[in-house]
Protein backbone atom coordinates (compact mmCIF):
# COMPACT_ATOMS: atom_id res chain seq x y z
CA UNK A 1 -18.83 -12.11 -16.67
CA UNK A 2 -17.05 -8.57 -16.33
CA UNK A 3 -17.55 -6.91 -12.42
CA UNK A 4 -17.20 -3.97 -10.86
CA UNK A 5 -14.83 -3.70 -7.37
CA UNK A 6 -15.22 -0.59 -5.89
CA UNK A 7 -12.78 0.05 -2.91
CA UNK A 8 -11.57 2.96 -0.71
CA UNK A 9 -7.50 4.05 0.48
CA UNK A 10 -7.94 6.47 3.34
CA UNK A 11 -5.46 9.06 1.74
CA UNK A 12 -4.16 9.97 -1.13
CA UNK A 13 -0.55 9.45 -0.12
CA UNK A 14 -1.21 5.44 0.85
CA UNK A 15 -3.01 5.28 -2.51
CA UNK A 16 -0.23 6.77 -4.68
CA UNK A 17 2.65 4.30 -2.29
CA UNK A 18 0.68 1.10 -3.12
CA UNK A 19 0.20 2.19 -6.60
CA UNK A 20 3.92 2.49 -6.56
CA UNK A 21 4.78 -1.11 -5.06
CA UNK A 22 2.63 -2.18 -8.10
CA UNK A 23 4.14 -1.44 -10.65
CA UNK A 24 2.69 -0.09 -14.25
CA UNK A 25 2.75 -2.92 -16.05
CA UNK A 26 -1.62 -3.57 -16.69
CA UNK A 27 -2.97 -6.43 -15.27
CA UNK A 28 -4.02 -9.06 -17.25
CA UNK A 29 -7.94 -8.67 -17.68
CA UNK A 30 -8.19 -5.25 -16.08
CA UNK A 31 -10.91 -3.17 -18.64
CA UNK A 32 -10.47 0.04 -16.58
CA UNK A 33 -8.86 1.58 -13.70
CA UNK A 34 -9.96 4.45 -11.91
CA UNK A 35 -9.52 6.72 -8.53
CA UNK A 36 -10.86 9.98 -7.51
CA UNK A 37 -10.47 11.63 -3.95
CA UNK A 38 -13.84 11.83 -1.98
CA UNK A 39 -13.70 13.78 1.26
CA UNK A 40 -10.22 12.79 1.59
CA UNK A 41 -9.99 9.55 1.05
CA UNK A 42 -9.48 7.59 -2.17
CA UNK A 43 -12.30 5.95 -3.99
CA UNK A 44 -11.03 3.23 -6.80
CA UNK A 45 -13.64 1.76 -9.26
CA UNK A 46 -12.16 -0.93 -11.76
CA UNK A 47 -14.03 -2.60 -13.89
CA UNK A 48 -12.87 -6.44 -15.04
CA UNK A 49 -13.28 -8.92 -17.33
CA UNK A 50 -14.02 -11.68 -14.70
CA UNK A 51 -13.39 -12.16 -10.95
CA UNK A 52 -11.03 -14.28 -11.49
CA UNK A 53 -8.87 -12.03 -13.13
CA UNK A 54 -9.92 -9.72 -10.29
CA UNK A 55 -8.75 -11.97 -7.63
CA UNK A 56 -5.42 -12.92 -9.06
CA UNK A 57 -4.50 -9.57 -9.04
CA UNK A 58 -5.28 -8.63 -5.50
CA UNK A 59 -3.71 -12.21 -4.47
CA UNK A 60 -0.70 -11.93 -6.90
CA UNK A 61 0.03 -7.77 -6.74
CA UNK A 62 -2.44 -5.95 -4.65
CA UNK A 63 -1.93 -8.14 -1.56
CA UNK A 64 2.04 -7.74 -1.56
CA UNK A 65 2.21 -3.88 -2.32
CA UNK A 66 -0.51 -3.56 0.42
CA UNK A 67 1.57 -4.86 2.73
CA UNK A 68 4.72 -3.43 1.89
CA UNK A 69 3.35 -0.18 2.70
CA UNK A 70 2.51 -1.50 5.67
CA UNK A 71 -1.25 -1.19 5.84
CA UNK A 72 -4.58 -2.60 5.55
CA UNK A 73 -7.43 -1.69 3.06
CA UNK A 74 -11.37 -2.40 3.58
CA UNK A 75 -12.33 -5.30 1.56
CA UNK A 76 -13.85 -4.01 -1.51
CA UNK A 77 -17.56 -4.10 -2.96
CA UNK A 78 -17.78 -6.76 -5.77
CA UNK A 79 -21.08 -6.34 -8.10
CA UNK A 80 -21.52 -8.53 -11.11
CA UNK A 81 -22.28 -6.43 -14.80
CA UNK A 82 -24.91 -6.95 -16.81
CA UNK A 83 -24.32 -4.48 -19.59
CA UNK A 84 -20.92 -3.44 -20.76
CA UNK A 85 -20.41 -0.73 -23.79
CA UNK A 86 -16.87 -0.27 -25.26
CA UNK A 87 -16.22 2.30 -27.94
């Protein structure tokens, strides 16, 4: 079942350093990725095909770029969906 995380970086500039420790390549199960600043912080919605695939990625990626830049994120919100639309 796909889910929503919703998460927040407290800048911009931490956002755009993690993003860089990631890497571009897409993550494997990843439907959408998206960030927008909100009273200066970062808000990041993704939307995925399962938790699992969710998790891996924060385990396997998220987790090491986090800490390479040397700083700790919020756990994010996690809500299940029950109606998905693709084009």
């Amino acid at each position: 079942m796909a889910i929503v995380l919703t998460a927040t970086a407290p800048t911009r500039e931490l956002y755009d350093q993690v993003s860089g420790n990631i890497g571009a390549e897409i993550a494997p199960g990843l439907i959408v990725h998206t960030a927008s600043e909100v009273d200066g912080a970062v808000r990041i919605v993704d939307i995925w095909e399962s938790a699992d695939d969710a998790m891996a990625f924060a385990r396997d990626r998220l987790g090491p770029a986090i800490a390479a830049a040397g700083a700790e994120m919020s756990p994010p919100e996690i809500t299940e969906v029950f109606d998905l639309q693709r084009p």
